[in-house]
N, C-alpha and C. Protein backbone atom coordinates (compact mmCIF):
# COMPACT_ATOMS: atom_id res chain seq x y z
N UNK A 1 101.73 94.47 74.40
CA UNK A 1 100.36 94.45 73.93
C UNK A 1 99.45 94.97 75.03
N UNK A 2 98.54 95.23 74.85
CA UNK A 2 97.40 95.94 75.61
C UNK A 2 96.48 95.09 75.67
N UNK A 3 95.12 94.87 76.44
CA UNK A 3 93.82 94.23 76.74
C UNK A 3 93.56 94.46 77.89
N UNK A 4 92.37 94.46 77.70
CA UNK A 4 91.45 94.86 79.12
C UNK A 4 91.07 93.51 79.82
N UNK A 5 91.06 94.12 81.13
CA UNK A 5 91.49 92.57 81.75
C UNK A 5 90.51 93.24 82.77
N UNK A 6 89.69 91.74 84.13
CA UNK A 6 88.86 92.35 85.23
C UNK A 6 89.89 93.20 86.06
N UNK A 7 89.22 94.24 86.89
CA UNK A 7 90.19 94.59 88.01
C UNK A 7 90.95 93.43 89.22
N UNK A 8 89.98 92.02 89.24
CA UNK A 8 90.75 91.45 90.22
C UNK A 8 91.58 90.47 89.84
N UNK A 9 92.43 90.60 88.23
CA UNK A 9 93.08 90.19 88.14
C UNK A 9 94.31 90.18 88.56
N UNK A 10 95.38 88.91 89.02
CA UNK A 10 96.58 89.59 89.84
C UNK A 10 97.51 89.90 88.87
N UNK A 11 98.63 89.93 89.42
CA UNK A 11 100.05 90.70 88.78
C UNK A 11 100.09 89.41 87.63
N UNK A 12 100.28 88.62 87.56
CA UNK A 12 100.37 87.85 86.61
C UNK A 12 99.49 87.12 85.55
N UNK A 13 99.31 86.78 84.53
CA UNK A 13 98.56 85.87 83.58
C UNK A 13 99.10 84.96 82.83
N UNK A 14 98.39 84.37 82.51
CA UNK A 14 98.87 83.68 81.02
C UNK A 14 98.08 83.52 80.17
N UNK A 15 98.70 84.09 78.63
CA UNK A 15 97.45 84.20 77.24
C UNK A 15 98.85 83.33 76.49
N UNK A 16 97.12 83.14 75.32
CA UNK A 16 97.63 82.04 74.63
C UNK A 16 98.46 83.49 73.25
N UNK A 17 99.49 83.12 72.63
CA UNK A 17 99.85 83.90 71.53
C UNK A 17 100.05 83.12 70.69
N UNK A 18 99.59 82.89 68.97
CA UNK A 18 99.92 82.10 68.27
C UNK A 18 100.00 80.55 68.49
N UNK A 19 99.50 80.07 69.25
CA UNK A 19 99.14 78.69 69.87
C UNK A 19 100.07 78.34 71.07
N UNK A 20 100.76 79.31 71.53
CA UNK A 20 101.74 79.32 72.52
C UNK A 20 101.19 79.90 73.80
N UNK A 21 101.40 79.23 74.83
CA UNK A 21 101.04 79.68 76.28
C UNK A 21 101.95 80.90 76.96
N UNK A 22 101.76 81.85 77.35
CA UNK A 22 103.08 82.79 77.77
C UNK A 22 102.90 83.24 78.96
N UNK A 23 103.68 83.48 80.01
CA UNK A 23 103.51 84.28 81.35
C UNK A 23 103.60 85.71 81.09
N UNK A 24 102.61 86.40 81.32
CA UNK A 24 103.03 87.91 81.34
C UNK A 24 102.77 88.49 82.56
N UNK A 25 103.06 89.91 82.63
CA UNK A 25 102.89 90.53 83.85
C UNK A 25 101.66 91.56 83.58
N UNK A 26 100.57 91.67 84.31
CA UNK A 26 99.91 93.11 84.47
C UNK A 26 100.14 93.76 85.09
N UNK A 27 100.29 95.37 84.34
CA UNK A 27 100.35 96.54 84.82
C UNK A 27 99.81 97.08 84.04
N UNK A 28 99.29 98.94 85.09
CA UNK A 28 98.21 99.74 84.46
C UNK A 28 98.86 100.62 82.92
N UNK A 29 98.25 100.59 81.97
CA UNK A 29 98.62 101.24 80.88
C UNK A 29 99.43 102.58 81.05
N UNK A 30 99.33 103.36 82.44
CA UNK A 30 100.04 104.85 82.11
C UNK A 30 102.28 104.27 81.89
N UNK A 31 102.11 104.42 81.07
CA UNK A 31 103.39 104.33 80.67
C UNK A 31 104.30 105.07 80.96
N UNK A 32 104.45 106.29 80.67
CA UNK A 32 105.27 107.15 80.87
C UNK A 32 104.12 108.42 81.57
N UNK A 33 104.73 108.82 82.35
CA UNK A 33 104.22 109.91 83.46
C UNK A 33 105.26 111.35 83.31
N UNK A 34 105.17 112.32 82.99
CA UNK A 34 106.33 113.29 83.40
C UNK A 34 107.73 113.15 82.43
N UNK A 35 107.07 112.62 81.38
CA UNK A 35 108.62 112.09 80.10
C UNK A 35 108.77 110.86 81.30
N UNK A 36 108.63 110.48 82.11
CA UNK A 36 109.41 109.29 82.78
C UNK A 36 108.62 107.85 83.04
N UNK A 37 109.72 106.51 82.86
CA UNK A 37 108.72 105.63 82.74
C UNK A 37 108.64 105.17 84.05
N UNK A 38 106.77 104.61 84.33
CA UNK A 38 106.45 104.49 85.64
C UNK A 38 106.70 102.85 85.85
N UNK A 39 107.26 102.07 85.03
CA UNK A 39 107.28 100.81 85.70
C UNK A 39 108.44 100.20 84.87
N UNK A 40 108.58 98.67 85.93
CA UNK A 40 110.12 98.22 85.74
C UNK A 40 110.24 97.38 84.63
């Protein structure tokens, strides 16, 4: 999923999904760079 988040947010969050708490990771939207994907 996508959302815009402040810049000084760190590598990690947690949003609520469907009444559920979840750890996710942030990273910047460019997905694929060059046909190739830029993150792990």
């Amino acid at each position: 999923a996508l959302a815009r988040v402040p810049r000084a947010t760190t590598d990690s969050a947690s949003v609520e999904i469907r009444g559920k708490q979840l750890q996710v990771r942030v990273i910047r939207p460019g997905f694929v760079r060059n046909g190739k994907q830029i993150f792990n």
